[in-house]
Structures are given as structure tokens and as C-alpha cells.
N, C-alpha and C. Protein backbone atom coordinates (compact mmCIF):
# COMPACT_ATOMS: atom_id res chain seq x y z
N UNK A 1 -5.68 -0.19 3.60
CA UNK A 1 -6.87 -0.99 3.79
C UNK A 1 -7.16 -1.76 2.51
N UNK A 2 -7.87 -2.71 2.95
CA UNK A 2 -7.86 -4.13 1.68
C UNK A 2 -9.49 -4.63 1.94
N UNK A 3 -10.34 -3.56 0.84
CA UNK A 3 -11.86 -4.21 1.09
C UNK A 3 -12.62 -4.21 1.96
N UNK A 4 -11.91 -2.80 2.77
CA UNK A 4 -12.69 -2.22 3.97
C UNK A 4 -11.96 -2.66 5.28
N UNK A 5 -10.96 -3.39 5.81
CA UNK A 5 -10.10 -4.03 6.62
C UNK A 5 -8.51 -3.65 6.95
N UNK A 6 -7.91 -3.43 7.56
CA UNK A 6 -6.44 -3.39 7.72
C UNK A 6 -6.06 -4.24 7.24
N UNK A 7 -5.03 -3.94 6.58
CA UNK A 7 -3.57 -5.32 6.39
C UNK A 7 -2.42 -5.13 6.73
N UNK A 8 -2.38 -3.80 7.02
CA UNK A 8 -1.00 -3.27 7.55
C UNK A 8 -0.89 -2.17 8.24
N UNK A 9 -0.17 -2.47 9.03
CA UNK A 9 0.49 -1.09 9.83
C UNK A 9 1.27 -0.57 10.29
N UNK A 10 2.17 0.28 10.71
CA UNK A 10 3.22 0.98 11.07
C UNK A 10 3.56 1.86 11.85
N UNK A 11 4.34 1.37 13.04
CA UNK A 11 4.79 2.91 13.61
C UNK A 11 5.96 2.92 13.86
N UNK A 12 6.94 4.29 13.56
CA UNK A 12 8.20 4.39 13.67
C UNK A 12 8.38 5.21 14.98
N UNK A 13 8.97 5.24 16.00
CA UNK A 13 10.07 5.92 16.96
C UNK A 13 10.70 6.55 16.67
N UNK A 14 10.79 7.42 15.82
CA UNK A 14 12.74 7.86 15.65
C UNK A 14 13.04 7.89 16.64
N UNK A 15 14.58 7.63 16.80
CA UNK A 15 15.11 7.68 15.31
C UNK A 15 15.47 6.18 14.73
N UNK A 16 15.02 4.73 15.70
CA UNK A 16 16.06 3.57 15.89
C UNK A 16 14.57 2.55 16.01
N UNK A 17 13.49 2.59 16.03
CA UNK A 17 12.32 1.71 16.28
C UNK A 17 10.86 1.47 15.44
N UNK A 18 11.05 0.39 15.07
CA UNK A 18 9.89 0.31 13.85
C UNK A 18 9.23 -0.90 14.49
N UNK A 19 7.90 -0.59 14.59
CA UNK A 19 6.71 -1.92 15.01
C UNK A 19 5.76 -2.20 13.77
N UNK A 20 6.08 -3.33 13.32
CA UNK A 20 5.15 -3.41 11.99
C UNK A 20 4.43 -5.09 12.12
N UNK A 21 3.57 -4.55 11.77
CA UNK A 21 2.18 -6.10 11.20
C UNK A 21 1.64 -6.28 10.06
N UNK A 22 1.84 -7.08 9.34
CA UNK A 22 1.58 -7.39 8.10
C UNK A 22 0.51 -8.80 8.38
N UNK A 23 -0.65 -8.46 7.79
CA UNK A 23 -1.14 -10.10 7.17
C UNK A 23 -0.35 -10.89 6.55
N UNK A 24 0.10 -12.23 6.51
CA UNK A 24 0.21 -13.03 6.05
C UNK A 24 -0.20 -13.02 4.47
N UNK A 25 -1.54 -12.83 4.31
CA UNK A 25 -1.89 -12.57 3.05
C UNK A 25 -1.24 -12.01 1.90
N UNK A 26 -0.59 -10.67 2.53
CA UNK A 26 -0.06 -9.68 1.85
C UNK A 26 1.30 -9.66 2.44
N UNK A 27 2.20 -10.30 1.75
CA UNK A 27 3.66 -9.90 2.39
C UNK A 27 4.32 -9.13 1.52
N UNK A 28 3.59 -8.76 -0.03
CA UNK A 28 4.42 -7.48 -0.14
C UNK A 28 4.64 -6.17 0.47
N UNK A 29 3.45 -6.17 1.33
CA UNK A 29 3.17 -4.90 1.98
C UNK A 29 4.80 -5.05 3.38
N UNK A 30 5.10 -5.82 3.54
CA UNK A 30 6.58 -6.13 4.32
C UNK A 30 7.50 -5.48 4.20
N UNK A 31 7.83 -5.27 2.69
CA UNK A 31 8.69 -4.49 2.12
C UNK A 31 8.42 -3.47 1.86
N UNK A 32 7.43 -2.89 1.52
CA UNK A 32 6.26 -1.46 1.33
C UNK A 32 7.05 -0.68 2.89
N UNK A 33 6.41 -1.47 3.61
CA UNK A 33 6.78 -0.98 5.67
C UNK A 33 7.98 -0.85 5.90
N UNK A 34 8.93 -1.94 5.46
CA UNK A 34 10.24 -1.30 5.76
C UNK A 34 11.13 -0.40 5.01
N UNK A 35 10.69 -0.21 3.45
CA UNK A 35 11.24 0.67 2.55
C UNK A 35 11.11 2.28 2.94
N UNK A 36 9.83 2.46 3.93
CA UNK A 36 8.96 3.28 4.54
C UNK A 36 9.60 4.26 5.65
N UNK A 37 10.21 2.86 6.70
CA UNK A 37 10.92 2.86 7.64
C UNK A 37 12.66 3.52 7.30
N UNK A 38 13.04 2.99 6.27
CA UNK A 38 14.42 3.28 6.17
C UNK A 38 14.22 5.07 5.25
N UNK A 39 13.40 5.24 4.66
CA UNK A 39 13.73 6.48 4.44
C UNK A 39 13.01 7.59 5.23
N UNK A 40 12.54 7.01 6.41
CA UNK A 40 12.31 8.02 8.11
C UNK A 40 13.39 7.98 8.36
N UNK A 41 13.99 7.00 8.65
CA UNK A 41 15.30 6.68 9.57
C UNK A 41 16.80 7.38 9.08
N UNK A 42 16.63 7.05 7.54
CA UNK A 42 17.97 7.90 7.36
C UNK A 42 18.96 6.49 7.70
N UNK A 43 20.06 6.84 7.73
CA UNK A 43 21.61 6.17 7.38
C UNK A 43 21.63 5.80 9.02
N UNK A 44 20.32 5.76 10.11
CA UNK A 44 21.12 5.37 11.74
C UNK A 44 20.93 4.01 11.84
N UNK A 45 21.22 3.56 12.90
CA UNK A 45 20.76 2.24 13.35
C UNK A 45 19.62 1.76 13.35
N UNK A 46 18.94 0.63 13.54
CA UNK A 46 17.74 0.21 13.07
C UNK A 46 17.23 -0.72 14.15
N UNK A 47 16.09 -0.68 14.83
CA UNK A 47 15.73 -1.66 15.64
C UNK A 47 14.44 -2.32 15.32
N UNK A 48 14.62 -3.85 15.18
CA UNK A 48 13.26 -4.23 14.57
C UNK A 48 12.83 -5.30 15.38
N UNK A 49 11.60 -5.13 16.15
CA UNK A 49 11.15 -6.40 17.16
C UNK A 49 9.80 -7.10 16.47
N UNK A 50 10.32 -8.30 16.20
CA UNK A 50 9.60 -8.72 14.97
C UNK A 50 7.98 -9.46 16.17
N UNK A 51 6.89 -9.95 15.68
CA UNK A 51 5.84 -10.40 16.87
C UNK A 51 6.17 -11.94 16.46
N UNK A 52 6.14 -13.03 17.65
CA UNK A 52 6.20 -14.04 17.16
C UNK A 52 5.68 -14.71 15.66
N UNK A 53 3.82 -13.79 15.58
CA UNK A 53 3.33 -14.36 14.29
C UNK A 53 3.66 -13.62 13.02
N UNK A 54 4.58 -12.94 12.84
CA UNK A 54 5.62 -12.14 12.06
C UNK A 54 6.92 -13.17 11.55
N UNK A 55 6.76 -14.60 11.05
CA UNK A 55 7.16 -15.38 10.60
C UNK A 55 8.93 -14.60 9.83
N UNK A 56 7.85 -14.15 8.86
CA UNK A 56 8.60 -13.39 7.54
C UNK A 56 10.00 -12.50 7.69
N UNK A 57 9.66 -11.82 8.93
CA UNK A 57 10.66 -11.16 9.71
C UNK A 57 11.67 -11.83 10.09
């Protein structure tokens, strides 16, 4: 949270599914989420369904 507000969020599936939203604002938090994601996931396959307004992705 950023000043009382979401900026980000995350949910993983294991073992293969990550849904993430980032503000625009904050796209370091992008890499924060998927650095996040890969050490849930471990060494498997990776599935990432980016939202149209998920540019960055």
C-alpha cells in the first residue's frame, strides 16, 4: 500500500500461474511481483497472462 491505497497485487497458482497488477505509477513494484513469483515457483514453467492495461508486461 502507497498512502493508504493499493498499487499492487499478486496471486500465484502453483505451480505454473501468476496474475499480477501494477499501477503504472510504480513499475518497480513489476519486478518486486515477479522476483516474488519465481522464487514460489521454483525452476517449473511459468504462465503469465498479462491484462491488456499491463502495457509493461
Amino acid at each position: 500500500m502507497c498512502e493508504g491505497r493499493v498499487v499492487a497485487w499478486a496471486w500465484a497458482h502453483l505451480p505454473d500461474d501468476l496474475r499480477l497488477q501494477v499501477d503504472p505509477a510504480y513499475p518497480h513494484l513489476l519486478d518486486e511481483g515477479l522476483a516474488w513469483f519465481d522464487k514460489l515457483a521454483g525452476d517449473g514453467p511459468r504462465e503469465l497472462n498479462p491484462l491488456d492495461t499491463q502495457e509493461p508486461l
